[in-house]
Protein backbone atom coordinates (compact mmCIF):
# COMPACT_ATOMS: atom_id res chain seq x y z
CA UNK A 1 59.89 -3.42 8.18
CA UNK A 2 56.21 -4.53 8.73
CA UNK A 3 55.92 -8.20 9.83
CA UNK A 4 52.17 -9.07 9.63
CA UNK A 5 49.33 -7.83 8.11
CA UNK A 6 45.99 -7.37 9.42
CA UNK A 7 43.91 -10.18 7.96
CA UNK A 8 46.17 -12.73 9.38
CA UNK A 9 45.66 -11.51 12.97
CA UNK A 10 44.12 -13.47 15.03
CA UNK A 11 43.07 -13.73 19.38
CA UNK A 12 46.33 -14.99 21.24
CA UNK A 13 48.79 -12.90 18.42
CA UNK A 14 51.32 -10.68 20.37
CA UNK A 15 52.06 -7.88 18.49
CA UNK A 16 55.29 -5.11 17.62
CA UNK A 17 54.54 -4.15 14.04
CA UNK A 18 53.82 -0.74 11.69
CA UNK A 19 50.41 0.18 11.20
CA UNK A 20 48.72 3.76 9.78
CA UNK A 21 46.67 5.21 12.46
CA UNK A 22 43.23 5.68 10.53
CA UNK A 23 40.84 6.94 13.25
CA UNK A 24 41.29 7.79 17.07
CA UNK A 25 38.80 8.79 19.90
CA UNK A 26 39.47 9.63 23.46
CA UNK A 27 35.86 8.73 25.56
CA UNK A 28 35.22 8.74 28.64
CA UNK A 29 33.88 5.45 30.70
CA UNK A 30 31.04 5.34 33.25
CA UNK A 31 33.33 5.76 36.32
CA UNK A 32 34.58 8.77 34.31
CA UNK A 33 38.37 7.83 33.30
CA UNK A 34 38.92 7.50 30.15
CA UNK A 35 40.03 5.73 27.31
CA UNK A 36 41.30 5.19 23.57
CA UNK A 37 39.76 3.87 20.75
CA UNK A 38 41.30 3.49 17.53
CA UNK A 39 41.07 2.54 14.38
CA UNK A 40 44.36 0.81 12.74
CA UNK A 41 44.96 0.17 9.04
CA UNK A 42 47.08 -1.13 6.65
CA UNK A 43 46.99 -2.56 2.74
CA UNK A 44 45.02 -5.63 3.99
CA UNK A 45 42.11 -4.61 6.02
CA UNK A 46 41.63 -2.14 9.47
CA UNK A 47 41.15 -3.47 13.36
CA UNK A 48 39.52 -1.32 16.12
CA UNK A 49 41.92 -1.27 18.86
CA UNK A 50 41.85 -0.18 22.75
CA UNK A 51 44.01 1.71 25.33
CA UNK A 52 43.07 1.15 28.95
CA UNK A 53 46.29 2.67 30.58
CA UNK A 54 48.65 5.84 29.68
CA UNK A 55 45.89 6.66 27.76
CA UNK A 56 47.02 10.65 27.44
CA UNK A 57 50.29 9.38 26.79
CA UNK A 58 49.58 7.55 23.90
CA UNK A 59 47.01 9.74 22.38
CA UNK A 60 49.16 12.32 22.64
CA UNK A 61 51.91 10.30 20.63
CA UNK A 62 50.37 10.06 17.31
CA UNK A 63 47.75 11.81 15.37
CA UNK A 64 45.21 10.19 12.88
CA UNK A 65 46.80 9.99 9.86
CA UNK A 66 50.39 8.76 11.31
CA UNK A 67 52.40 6.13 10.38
CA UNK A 68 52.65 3.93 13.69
CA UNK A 69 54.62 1.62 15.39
CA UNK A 70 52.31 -0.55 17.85
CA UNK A 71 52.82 -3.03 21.00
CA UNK A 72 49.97 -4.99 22.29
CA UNK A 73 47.65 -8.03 21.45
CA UNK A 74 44.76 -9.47 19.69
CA UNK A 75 42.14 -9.99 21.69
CA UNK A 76 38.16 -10.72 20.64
CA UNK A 77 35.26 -8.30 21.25
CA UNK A 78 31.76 -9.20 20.31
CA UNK A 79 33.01 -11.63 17.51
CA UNK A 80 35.42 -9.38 15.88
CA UNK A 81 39.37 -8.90 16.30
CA UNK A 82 40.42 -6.52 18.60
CA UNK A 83 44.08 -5.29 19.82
CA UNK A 84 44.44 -3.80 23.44
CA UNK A 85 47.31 -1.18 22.75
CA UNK A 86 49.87 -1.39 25.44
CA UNK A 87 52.26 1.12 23.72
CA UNK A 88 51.95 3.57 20.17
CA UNK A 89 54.50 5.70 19.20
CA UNK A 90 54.49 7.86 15.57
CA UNK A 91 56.90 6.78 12.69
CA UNK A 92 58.18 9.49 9.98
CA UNK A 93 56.50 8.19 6.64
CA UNK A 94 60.14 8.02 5.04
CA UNK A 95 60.52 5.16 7.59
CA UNK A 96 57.95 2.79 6.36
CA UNK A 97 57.29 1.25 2.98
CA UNK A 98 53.60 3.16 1.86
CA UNK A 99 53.23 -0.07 -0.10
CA UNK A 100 52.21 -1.87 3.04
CA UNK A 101 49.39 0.17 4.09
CA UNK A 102 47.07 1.44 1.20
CA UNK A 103 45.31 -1.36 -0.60
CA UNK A 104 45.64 -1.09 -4.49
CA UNK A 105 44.41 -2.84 -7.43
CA UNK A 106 45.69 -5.99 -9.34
CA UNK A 107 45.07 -4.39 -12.26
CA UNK A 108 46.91 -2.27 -14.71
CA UNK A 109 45.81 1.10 -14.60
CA UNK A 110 47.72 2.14 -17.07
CA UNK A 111 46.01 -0.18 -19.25
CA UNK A 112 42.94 0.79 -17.90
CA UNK A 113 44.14 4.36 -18.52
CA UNK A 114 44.56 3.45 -21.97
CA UNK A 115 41.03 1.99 -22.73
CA UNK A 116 39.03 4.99 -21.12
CA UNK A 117 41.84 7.37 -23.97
CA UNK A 118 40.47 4.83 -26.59
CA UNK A 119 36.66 5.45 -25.55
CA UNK A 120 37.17 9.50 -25.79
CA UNK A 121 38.49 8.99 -29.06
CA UNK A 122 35.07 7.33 -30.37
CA UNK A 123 33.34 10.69 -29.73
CA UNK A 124 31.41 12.30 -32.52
CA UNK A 125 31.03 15.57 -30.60
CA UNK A 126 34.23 18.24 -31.48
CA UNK A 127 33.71 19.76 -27.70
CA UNK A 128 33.78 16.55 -25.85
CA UNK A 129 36.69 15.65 -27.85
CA UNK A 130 38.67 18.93 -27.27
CA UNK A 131 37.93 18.57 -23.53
CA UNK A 132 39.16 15.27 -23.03
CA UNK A 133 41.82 15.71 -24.76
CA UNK A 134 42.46 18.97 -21.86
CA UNK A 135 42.17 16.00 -19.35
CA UNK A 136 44.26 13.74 -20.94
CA UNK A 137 47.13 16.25 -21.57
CA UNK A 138 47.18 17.06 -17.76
CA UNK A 139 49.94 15.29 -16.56
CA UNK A 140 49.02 16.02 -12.63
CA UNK A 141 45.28 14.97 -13.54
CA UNK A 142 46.45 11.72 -15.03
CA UNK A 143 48.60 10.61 -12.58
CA UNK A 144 46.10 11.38 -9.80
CA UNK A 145 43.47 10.16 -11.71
CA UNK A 146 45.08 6.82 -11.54
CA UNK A 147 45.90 6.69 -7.92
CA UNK A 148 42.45 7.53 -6.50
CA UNK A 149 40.39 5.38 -4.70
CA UNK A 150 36.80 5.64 -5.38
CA UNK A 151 35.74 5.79 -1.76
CA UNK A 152 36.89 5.18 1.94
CA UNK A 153 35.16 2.24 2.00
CA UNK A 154 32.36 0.93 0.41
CA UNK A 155 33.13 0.44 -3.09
CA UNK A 156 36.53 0.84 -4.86
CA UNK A 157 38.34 1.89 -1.41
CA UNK A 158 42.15 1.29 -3.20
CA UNK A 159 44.20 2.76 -5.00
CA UNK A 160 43.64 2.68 -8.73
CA UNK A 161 39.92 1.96 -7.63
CA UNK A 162 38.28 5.45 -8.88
CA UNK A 163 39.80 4.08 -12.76
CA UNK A 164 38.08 0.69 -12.42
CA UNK A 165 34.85 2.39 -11.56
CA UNK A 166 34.69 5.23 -14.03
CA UNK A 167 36.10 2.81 -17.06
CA UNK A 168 33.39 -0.11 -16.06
CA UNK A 169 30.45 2.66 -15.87
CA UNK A 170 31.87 4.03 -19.38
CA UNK A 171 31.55 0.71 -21.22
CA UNK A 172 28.62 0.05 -19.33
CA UNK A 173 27.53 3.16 -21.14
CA UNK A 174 28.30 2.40 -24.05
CA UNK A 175 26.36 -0.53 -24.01
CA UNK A 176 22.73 1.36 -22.92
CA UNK A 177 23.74 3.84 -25.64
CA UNK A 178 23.13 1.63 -28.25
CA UNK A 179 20.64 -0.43 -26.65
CA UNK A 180 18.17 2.46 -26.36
CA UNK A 181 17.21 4.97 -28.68
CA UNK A 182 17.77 9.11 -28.19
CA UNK A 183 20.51 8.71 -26.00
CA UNK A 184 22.84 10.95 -26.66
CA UNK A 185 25.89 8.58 -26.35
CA UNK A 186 28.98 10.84 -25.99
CA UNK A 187 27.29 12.65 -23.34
CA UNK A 188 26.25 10.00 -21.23
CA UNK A 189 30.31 7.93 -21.70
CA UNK A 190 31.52 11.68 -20.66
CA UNK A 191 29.21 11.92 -17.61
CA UNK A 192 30.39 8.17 -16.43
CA UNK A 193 34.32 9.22 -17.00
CA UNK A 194 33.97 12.40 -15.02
CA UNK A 195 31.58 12.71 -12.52
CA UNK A 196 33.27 11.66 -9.60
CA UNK A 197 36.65 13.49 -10.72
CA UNK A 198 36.46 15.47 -7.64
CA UNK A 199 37.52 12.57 -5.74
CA UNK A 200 40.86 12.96 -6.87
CA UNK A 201 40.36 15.90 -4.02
CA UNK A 202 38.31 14.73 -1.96
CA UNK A 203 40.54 11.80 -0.54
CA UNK A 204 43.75 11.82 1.20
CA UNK A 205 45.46 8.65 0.14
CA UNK A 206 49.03 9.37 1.39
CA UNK A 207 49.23 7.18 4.85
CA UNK A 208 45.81 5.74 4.06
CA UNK A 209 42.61 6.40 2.36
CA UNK A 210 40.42 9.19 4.45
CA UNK A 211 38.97 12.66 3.44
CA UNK A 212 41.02 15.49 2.83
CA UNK A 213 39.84 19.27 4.35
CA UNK A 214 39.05 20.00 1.43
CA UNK A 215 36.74 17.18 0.97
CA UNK A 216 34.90 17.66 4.24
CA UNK A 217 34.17 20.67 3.43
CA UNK A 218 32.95 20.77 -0.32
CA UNK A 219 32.48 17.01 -1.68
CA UNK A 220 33.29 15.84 -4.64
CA UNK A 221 30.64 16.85 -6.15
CA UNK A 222 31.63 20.79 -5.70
CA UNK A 223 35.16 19.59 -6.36
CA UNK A 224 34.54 18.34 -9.68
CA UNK A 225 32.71 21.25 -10.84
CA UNK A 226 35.05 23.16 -9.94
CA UNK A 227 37.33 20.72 -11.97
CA UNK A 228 35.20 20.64 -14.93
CA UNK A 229 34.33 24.10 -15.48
CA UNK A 230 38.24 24.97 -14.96
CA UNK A 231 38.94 22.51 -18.51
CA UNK A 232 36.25 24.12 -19.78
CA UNK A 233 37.46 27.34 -19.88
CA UNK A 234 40.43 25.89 -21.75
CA UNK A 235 38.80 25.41 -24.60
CA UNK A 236 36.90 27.23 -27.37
CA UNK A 237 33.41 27.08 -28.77
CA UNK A 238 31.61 25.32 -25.21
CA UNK A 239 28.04 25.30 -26.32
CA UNK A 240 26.48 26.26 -22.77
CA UNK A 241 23.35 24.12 -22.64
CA UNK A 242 25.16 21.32 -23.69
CA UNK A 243 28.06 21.86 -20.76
CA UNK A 244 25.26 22.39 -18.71
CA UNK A 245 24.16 18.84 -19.56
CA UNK A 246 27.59 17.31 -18.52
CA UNK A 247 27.61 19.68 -14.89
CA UNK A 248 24.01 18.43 -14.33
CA UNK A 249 25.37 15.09 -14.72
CA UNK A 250 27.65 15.56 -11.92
CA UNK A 251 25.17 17.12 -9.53
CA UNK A 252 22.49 14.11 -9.87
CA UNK A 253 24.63 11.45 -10.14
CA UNK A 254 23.57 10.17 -6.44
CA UNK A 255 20.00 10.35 -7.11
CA UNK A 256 18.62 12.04 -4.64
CA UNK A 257 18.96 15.02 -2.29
CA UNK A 258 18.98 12.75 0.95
CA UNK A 259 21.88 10.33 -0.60
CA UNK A 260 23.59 13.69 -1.79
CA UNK A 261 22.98 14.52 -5.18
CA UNK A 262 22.32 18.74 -5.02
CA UNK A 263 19.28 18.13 -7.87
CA UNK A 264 17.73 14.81 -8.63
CA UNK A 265 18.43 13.46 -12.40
CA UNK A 266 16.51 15.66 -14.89
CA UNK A 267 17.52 14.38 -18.28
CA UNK A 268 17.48 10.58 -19.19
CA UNK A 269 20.82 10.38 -19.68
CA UNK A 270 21.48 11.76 -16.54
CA UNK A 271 18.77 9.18 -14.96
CA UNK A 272 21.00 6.55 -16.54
CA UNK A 273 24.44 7.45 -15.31
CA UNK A 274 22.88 7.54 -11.60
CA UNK A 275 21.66 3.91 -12.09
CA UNK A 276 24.82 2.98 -13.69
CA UNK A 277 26.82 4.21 -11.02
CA UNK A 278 24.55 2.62 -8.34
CA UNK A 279 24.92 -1.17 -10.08
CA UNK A 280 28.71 -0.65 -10.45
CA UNK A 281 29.19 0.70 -7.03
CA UNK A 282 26.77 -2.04 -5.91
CA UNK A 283 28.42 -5.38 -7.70
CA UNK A 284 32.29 -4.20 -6.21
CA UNK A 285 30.70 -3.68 -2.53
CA UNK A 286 29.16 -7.14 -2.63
CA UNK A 287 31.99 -9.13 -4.32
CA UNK A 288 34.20 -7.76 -2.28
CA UNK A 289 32.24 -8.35 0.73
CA UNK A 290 31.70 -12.39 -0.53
CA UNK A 291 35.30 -12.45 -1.55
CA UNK A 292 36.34 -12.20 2.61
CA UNK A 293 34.37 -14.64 3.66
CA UNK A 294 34.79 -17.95 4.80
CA UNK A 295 34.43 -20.00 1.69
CA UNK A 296 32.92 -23.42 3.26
CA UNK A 297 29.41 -20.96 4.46
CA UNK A 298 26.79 -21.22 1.80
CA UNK A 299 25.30 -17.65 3.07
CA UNK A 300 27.80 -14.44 3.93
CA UNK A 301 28.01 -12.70 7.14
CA UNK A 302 25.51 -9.78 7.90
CA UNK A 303 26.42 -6.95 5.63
CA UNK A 304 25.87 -3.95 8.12
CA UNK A 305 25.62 -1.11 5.28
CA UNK A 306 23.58 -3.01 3.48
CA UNK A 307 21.39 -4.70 5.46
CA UNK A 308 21.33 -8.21 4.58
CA UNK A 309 23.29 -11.55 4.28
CA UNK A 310 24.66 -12.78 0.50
CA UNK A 311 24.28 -16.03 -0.95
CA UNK A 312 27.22 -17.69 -2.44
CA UNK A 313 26.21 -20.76 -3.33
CA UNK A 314 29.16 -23.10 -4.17
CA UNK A 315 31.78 -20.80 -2.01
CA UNK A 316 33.36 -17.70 -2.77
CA UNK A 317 35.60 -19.70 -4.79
CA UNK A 318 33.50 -19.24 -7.83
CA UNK A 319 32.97 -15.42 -7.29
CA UNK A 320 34.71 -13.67 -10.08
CA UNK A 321 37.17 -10.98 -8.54
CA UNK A 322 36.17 -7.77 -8.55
């Protein structure tokens, strides 16, 4: 049973507790032997470790991915935690409680689940309607669809997270909808409830949350049109240029080439759901980021992705949660 959690370690702390094994390296040092760097997880937070000795040994016990059991301590390293590994051996998942290791949301995704149903329902447009309602009666989408994270770390990395991103961007919608004329509103709410879908692919959230194969390989973005035009040929009476519209929406929605997107946006709602998706993504990194800081500091620490420190003002205490 796991003892202590990550973001209660601290230099001096002895440690013989569970951790998922989320990254490992072998390198090489300058006199040429070599060592282990690793990257340990669980639901609180991640610490880079190090293995000076048995280094073969101990890589050779447990792969990325693993459940593990670890000996060593807490030592500091350029201002940050950091355990020297003394010993690492691999647990069998049906040993540890998964609960301890993948961070999750607070909030009720059913719920959650619930309001996005409600949104569909709104729709004036008999195709978007008959496709949602494929989605919704997919029992293995569902369920997924309320595990995912939304990423491996920068925004929405838990589970539940890729639900509190897609139903904040759909309201969100809904809002810019009605504030500006000639949007066609159903389109744009579809395009913010489905275009990272492929996520529900692209992560492995089993022992922690990294990419799957299948993921590496394709994206999301591929993923979910695969996804998409699989529903679509579920249903009857698809007019083409309008599913075009929705699978355009999922192929821009990062903006631009160099951050990903396979065409930049080329219809204003599709303009819109990038720059939706960019705020959203944008307000959970940085509340998120403020919410782990030291709440007596006026300014955060440096904020390496980025590139700059937060103000908070009166202390993270009066940061609403994310």
């Amino acid at each position: 049973m796991k003892k202590t959690f990550i973001e209660n370690l601290a230099p001096g702390d002895t440690i013989e507790d569970e951790f998922s094994l989320a990254e490992k390296a072998v390198l090489q040092k300058k006199d040429g032997n070599q060592y282990l760097n690793v990257v340990l997880a669980d639901r609180t937070g991640q610490i880079k470790g190090v293995v000076w000795d048995n280094v073969r040994g101990i890589a050779a016990a447990a792969a990325a991915g693993d459940f593990v059991k670890v000996t060593g301590s807490v030592s500091e390293y350029r201002g940050t935690p950091q355990m020297v590994i003394k010993a690492m051996t691999a647990l069998a998942p049906d040993a540890v409680n998964p609960e301890d290791f993948l961070p999750a949301t607070d909030m009720d995704v059913d719920q959650l689940y619930e309001r996005l149903v409600k949104i569909t329902r709104t729709f004036t447009t008999p195709w978007l309607n008959r496709l949602f309602e494929a989605f919704w009666q997919d029992a293995d989408f569902v369920a997924c669809f309320k595990k995912a994270p939304a990423a491996k770390r920068m925004h929405h990395a838990y589970l539940g997270g890729l639900m509190v991103h897609c139903l904040s961007m759909a309201v969100l919608a809904d809002k810019i909808a009605s504030h500006y004329n000639g949007l066609d509103r159903d389109l744009l709410i579809a395009g913010a409830i489905l275009h990272d879908i492929g996520k529900l692919r692209e992560f492995d959230y089993t022992a922690g949350i990294d990419y799957s194969d299948e993921g590496r390989l394709l994206s999301h973005i591929v993923i979910g049109l695969e996804m998409l035009d699989a529903k679509l040929r579920e249903i009857a009476d698809v007019p083409r240029e309008q599913a075009n519209l929705l699978k355009h929406m999922i192929v821009s929605h990062h903006g631009e080439p160099a951050f990903g997107a396979l065409e930049p946006p080329k219809t204003i709602e599709a303009v819109v759901l990038h720059y939706i998706d960019d705020l959203d993504s944008k307000i959970n990194a940085v509340r998120e980021f403020m919410a782990k800081e030291e709440p007596s500091q006026a300014w955060t620490s440096y904020h390496r992705l980025l590139g700059r420190h937060f103000y908070m003002g009166r202390g993270k205490g009066d940061i609403p949660k994310a």
